[in-house]
Protein backbone atom coordinates (compact mmCIF):
# COMPACT_ATOMS: atom_id res chain seq x y z
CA UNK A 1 149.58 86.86 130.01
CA UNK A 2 147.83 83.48 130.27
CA UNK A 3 146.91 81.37 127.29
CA UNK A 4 143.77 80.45 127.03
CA UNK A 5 143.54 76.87 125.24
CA UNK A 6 140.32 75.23 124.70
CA UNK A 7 138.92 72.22 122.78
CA UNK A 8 136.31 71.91 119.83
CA UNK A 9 134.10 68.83 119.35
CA UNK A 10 133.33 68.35 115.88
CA UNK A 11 130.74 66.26 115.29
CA UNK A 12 131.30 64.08 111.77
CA UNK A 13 128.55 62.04 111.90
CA UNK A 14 128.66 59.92 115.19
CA UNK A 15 125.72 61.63 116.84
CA UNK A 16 123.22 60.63 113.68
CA UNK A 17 125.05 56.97 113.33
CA UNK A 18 123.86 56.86 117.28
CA UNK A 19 120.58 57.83 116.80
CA UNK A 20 120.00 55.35 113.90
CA UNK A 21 121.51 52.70 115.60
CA UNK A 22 119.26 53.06 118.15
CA UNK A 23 116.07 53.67 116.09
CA UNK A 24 117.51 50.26 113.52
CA UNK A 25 117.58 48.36 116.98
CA UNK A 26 114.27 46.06 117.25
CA UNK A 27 112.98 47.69 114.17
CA UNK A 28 111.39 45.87 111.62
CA UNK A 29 109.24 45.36 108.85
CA UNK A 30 105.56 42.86 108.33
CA UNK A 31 104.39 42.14 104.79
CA UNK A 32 101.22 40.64 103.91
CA UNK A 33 97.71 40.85 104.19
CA UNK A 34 97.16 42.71 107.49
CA UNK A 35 95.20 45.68 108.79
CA UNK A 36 92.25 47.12 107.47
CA UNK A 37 92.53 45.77 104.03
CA UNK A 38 93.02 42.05 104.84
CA UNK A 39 89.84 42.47 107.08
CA UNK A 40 87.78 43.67 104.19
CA UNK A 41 84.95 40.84 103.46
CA UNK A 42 86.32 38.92 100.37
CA UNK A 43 83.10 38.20 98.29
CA UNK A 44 79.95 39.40 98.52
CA UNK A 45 77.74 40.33 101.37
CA UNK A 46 76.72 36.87 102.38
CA UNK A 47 80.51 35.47 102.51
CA UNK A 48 81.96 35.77 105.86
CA UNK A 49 85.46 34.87 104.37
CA UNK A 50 87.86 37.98 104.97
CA UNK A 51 90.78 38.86 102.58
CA UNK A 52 92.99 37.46 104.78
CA UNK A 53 90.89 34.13 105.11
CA UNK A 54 91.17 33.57 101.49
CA UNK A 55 95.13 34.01 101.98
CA UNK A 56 95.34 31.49 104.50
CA UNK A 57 93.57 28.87 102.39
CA UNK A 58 95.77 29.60 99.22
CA UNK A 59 99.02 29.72 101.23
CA UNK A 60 98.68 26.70 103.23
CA UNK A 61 95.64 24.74 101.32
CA UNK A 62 92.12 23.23 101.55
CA UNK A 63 92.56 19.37 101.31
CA UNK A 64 88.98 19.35 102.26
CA UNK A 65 88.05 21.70 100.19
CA UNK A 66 89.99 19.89 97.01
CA UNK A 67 92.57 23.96 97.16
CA UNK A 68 95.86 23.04 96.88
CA UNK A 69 98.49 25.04 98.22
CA UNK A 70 99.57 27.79 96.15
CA UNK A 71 102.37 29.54 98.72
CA UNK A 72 103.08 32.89 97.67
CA UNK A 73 104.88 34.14 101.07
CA UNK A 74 106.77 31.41 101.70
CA UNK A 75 107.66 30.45 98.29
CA UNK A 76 108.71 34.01 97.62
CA UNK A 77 110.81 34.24 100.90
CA UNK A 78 112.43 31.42 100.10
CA UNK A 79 113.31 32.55 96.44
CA UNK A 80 114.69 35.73 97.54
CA UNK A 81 115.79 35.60 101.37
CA UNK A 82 119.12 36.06 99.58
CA UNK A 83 118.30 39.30 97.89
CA UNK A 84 116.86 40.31 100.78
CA UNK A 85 119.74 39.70 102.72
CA UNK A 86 122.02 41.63 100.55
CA UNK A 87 119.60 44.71 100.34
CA UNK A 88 119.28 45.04 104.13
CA UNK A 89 123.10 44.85 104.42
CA UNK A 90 123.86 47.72 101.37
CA UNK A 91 121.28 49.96 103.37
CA UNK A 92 122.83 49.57 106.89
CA UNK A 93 126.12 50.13 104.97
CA UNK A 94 124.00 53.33 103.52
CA UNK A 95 122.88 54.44 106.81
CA UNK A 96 126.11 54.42 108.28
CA UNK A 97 127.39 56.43 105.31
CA UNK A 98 124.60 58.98 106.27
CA UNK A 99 122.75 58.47 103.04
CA UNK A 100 119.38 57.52 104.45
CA UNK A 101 118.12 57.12 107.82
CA UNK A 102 116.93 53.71 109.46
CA UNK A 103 113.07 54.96 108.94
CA UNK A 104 113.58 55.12 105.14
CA UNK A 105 116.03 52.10 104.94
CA UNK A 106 112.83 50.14 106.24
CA UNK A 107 110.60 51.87 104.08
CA UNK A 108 112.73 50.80 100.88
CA UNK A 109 112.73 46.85 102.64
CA UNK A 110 108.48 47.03 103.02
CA UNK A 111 108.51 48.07 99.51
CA UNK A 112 110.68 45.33 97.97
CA UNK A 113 108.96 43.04 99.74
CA UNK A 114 106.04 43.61 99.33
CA UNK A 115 106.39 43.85 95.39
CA UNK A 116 108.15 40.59 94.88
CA UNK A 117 105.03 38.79 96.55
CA UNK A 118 102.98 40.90 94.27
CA UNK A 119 105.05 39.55 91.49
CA UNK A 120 105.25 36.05 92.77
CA UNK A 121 100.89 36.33 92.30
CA UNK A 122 101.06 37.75 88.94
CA UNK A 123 103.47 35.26 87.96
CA UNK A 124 101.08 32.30 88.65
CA UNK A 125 102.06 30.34 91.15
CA UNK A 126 101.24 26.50 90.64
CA UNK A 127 99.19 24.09 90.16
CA UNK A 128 97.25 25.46 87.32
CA UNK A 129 93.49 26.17 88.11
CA UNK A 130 91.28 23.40 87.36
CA UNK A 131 89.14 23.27 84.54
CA UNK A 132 86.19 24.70 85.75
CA UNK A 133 87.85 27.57 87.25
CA UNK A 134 89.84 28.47 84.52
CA UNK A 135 86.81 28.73 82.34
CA UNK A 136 84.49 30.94 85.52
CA UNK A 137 87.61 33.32 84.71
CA UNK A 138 87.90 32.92 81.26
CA UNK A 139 83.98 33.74 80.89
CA UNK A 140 84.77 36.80 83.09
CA UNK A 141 87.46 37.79 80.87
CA UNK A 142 86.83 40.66 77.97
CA UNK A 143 85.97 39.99 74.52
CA UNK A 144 89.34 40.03 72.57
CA UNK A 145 91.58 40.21 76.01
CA UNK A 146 94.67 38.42 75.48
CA UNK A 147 95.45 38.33 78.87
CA UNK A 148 95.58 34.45 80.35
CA UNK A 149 93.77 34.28 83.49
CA UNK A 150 96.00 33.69 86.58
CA UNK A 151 95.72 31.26 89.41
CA UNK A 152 95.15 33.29 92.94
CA UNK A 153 94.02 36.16 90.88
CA UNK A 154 90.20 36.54 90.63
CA UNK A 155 89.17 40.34 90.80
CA UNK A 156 92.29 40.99 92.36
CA UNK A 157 91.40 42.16 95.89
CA UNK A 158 94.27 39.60 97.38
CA UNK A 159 96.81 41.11 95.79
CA UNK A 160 95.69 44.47 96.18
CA UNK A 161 95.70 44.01 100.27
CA UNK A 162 99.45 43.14 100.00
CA UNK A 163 101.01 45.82 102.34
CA UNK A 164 103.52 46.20 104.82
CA UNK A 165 103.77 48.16 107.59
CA UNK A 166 107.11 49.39 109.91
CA UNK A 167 107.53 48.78 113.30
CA UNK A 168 109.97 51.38 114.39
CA UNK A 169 111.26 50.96 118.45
């Protein structure tokens, strides 16, 4: 009598490292003011200037306007391209461990992102408001507030249309 001999394929992980590979590959992540919210008029009715306009102006300036610059995607990129760096490299490490997939890994990048912009705002990013402005704020502030007004932070609509978005090939 014959022996019959056959061979098994066990699959321990390859075909999901595969598949994330593929889905990681052109992948990636925007953060900012973008979409619906950064199109959103920024003051009233009669202002034309969009959310997004406003961003423009603080990130790169209005000499003309007497704005300075007050980066907060730049500056913040620069601050923490580092960290950034090591968190994409722990999750790709995580993905390949079958922890998370590629979708989620850039989910948890957007996210980070996006909050340390949010913080650099809060933080107050210099120069200080001038005089003027700091006391239209101040004025706006409530009675017995302790809170210190913040420069780029008015109502906050800016840094509530911080968002980010993943771009998945």
């Amino acid at each position: 009598m014959a022996r019959r001999e056959y061979t098994r394929d066990i699959d321990r992980g390859q075909s999901f490292i595969v598949r994330e590979a593929k889905n990681i590959k052109g992948s990636y992540v925007k953060v900012g003011l973008q979409g619906e919210t950064g199109q959103k008029p920024h003051g009233d009715k009669f202002d034309k200037a969009t959310v997004v306009d406003i961003g423009v102006i603080h990130e790169f300036g209005a000499p003309k306007a007497s704005i300075p610059e007050r980066s907060f995607i730049r500056s913040t990129h620069d601050g923490k391209n580092r960290e950034w760096s090591v968190l994409t490299k722990a999750l790709l490490g995580r993905i390949l461990l079958q922890r998370i997939t590629a979708d989620k890994a850039l989910g948890i990048i957007g996210l980070r992102l996006q909050n340390d912009i949010k913080d650099k705002i809060r933080s107050g990013v210099p120069p200080p408001n001038e005089p003027a402005t700091l006391r239209r704020k101040l004025a706006k502030t409530a009675k017995g507030s302790t809170k210190k007004p913040v420069t780029l932070i008015d109502k906050g609509q800016m840094l509530n249309s911080i968002t980010f978005a993943k771009f998945m090939s």
